[in-house]
N, C-alpha and C. Protein backbone atom coordinates (compact mmCIF):
# COMPACT_ATOMS: atom_id res chain seq x y z
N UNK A 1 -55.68 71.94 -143.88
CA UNK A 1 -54.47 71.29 -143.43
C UNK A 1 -53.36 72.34 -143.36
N UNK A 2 -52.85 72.38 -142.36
CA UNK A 2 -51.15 73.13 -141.58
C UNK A 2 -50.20 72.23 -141.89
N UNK A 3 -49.16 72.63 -142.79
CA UNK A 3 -47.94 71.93 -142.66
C UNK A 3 -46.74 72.72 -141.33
N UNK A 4 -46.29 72.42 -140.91
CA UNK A 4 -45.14 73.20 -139.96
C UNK A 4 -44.04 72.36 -140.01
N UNK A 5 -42.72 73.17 -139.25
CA UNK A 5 -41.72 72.11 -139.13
C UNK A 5 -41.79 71.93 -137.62
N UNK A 6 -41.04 71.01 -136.91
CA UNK A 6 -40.93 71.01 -135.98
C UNK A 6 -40.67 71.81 -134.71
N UNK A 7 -39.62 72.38 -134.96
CA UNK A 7 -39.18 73.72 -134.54
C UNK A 7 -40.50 74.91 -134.24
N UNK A 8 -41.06 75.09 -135.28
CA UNK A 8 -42.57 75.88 -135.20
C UNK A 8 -43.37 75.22 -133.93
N UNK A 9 -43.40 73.89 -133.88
CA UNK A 9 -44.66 73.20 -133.32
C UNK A 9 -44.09 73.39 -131.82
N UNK A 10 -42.77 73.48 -131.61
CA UNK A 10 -41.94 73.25 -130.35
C UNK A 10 -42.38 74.83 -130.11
N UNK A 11 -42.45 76.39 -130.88
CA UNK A 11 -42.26 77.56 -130.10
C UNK A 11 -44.00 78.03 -130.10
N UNK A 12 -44.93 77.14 -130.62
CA UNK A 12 -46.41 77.44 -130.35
C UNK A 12 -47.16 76.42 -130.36
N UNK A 13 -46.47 75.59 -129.49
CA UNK A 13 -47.27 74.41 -129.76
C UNK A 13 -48.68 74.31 -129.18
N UNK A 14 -49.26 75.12 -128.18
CA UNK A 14 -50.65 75.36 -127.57
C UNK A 14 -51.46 75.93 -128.71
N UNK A 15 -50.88 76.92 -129.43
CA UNK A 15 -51.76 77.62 -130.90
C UNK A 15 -51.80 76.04 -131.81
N UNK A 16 -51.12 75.22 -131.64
CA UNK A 16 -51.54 74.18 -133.08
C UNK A 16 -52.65 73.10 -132.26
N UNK A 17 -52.66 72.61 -131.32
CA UNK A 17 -53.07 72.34 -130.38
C UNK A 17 -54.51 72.47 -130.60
N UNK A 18 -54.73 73.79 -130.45
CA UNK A 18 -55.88 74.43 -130.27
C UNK A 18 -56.82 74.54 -131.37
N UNK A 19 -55.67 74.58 -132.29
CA UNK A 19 -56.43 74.33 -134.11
C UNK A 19 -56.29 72.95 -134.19
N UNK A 20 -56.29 72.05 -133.65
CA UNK A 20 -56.50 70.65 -134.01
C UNK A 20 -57.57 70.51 -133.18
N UNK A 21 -57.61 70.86 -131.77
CA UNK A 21 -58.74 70.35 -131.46
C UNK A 21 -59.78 71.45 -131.11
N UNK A 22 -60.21 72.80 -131.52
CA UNK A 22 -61.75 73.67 -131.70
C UNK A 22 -61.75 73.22 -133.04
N UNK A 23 -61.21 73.76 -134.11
CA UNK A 23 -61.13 74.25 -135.22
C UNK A 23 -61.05 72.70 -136.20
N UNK A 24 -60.69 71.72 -135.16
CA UNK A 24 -61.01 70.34 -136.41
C UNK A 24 -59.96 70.74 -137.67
N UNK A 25 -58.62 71.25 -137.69
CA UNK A 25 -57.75 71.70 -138.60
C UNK A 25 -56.39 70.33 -138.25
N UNK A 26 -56.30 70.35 -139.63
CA UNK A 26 -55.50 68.56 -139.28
C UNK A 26 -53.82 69.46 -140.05
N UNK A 27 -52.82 69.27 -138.51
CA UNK A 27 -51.41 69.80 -138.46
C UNK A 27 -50.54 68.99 -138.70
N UNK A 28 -49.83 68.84 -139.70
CA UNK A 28 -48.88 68.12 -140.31
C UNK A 28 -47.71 68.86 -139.82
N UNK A 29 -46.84 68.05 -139.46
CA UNK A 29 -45.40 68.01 -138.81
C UNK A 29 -44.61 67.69 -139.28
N UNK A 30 -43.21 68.65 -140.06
CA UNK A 30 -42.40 67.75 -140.63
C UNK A 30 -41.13 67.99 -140.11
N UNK A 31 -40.40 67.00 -139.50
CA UNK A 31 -39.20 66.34 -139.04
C UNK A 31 -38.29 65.69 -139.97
N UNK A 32 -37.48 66.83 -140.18
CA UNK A 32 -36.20 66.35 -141.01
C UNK A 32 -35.62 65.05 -140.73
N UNK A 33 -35.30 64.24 -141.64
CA UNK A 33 -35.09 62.76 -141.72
C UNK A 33 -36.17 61.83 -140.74
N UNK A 34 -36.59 62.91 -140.52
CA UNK A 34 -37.91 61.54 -139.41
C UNK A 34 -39.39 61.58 -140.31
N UNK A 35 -39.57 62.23 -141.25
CA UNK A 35 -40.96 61.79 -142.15
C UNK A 35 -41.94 63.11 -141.81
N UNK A 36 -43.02 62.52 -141.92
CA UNK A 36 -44.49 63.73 -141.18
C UNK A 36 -44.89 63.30 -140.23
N UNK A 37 -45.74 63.82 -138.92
CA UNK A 37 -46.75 63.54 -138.24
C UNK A 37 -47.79 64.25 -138.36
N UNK A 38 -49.15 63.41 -138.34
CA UNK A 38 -49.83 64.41 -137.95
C UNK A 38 -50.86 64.51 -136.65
N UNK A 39 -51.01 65.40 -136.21
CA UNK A 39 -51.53 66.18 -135.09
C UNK A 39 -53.53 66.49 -134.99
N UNK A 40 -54.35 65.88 -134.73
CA UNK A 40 -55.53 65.72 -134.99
C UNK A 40 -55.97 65.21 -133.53
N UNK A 41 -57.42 66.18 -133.19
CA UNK A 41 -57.87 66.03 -132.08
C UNK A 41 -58.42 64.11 -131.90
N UNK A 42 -58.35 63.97 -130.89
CA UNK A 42 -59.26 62.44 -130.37
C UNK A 42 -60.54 62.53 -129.53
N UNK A 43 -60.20 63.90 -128.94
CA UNK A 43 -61.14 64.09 -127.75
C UNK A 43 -62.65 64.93 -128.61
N UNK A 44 -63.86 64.66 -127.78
CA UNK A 44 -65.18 65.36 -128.26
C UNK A 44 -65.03 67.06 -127.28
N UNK A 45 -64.80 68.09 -128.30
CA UNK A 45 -65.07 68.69 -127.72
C UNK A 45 -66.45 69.60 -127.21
N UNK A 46 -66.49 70.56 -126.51
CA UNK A 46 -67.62 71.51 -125.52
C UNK A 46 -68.63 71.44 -127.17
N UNK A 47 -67.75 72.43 -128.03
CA UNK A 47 -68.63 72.40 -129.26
C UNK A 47 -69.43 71.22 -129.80
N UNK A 48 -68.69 70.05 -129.73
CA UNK A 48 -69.66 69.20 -130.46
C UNK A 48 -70.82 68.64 -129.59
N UNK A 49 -70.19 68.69 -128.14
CA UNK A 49 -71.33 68.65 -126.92
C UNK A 49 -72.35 69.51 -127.24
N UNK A 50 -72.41 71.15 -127.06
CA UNK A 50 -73.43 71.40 -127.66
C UNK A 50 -74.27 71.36 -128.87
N UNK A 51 -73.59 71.08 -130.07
CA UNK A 51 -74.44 70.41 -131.25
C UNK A 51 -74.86 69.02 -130.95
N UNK A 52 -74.52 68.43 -130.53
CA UNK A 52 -75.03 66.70 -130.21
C UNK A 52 -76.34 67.38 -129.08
N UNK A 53 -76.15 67.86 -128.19
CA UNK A 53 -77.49 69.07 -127.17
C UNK A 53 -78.51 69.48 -128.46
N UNK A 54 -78.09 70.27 -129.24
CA UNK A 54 -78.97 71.04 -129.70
C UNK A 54 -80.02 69.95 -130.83
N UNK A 55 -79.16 68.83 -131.15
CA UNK A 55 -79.92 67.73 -131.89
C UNK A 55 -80.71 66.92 -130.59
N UNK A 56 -80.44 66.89 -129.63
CA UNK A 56 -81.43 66.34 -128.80
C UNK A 56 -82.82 67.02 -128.81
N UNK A 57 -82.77 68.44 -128.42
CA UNK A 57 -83.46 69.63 -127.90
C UNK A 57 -84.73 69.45 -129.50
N UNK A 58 -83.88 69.49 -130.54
CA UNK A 58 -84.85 69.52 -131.67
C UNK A 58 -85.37 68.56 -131.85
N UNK A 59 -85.45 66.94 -131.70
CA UNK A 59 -85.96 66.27 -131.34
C UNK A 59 -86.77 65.84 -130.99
N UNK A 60 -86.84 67.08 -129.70
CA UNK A 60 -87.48 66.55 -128.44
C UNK A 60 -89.04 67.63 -128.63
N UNK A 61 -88.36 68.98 -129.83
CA UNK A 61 -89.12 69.82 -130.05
C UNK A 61 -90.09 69.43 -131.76
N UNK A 62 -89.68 68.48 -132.16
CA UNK A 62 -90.06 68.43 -133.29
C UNK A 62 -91.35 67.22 -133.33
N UNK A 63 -91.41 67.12 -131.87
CA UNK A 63 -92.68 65.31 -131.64
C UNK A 63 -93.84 66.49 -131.65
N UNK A 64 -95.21 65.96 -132.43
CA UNK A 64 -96.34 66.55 -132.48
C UNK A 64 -96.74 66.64 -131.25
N UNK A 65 -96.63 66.17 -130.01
CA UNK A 65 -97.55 66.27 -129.01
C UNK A 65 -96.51 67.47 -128.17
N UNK A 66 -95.50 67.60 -128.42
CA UNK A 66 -94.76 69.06 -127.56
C UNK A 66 -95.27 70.22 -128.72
N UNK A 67 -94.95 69.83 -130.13
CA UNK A 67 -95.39 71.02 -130.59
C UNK A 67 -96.50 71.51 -130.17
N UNK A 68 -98.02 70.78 -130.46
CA UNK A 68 -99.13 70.74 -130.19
C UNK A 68 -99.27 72.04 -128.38
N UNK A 69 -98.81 71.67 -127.74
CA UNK A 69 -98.66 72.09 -126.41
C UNK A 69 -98.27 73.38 -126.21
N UNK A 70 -96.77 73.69 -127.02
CA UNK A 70 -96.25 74.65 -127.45
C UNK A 70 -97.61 75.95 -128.07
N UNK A 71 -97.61 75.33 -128.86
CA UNK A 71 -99.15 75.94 -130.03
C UNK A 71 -100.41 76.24 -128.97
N UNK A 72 -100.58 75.34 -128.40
CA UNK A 72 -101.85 75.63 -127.23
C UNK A 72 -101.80 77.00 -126.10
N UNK A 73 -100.17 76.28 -125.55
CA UNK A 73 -99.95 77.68 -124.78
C UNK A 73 -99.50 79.45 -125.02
N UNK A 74 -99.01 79.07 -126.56
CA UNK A 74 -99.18 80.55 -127.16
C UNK A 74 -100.67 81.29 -127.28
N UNK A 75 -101.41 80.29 -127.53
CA UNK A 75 -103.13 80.40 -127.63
C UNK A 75 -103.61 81.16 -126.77
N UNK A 76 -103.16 80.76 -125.12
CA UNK A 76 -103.80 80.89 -124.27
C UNK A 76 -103.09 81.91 -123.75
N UNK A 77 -101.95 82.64 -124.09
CA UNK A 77 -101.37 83.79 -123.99
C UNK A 77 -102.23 84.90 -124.61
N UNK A 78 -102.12 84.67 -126.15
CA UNK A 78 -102.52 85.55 -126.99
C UNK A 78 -104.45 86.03 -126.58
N UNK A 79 -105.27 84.95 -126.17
CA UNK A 79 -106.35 84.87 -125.33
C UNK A 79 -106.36 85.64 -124.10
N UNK A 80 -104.91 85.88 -123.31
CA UNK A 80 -105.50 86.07 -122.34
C UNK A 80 -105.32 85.33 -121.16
N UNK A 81 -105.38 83.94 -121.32
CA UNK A 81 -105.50 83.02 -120.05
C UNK A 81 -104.85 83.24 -120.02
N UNK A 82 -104.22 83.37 -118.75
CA UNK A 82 -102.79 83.43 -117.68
C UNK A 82 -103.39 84.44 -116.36
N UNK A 83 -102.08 83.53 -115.30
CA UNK A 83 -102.21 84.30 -114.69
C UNK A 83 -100.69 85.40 -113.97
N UNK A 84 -101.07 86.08 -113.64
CA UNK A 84 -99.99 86.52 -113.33
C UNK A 84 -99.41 87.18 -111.89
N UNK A 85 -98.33 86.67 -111.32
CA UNK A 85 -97.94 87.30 -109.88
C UNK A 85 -96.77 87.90 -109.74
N UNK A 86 -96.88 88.37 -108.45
CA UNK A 86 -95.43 89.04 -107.98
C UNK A 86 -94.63 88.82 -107.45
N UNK A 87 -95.03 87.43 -106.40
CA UNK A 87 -94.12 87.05 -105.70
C UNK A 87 -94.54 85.07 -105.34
N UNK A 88 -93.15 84.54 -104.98
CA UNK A 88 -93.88 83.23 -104.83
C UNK A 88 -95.53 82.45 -103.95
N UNK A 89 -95.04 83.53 -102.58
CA UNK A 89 -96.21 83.28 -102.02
C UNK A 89 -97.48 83.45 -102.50
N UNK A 90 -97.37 84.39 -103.16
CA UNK A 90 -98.86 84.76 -104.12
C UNK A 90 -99.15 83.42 -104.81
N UNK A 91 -98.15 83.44 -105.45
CA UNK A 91 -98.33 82.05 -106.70
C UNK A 91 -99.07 81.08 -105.60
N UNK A 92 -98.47 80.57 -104.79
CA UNK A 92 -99.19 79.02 -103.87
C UNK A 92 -100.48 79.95 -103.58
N UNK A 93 -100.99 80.60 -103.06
CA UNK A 93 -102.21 81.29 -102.76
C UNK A 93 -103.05 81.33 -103.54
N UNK A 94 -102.77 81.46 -104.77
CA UNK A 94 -103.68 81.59 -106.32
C UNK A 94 -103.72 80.06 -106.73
N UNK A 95 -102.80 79.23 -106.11
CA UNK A 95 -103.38 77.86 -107.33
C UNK A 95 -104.48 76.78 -106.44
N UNK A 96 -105.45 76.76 -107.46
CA UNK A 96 -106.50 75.96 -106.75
C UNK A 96 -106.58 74.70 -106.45
């Protein structure tokens, strides 16, 4: 928690801003004879978008039948199977 006075919040107010809403930092405002406010994001930001993403992704990576698949196709690397090209046309030419 940031305490400031008003005056502060009026000559940077984009820097408090910015720590309320990346940084999740809760800005207390104090206004002579008018009390406190405080200043705290509402909006979801990019960051929590990608953590709410990355809990999907693990999810989606943690079901036995993707792992399983996952595990198979390292197999078939480490084996050998694969094939490999240079260019797209090749690729359609090679698949049977």
């Amino acid at each position: 928690m940031i305490e400031i006075t008003a005056t502060e919040l009026r000559r940077n107010m984009i820097k408090y801003f910015d720590l309320a809403l990346e940084q999740k930092e809760q800005v207390v405002v104090r206004i002579r004879n008018r009390g406190t406010f405080t200043i705290t994001s509402a909006t979801e930001t990019t960051s929590d978008k990608r953590i709410a993403k990355k809990t999907e992704l693990e999810a989606y990576l943690d079901q036995p039948e993707v792992l399983q698949s996952i595990l198979r196709a390292r197999a078939d690397v480490k084996a050998g199977r694969v094939r490999k090209f240079t260019t797209v046309k090749k690729l359609w030419e090679d698949i049977p």
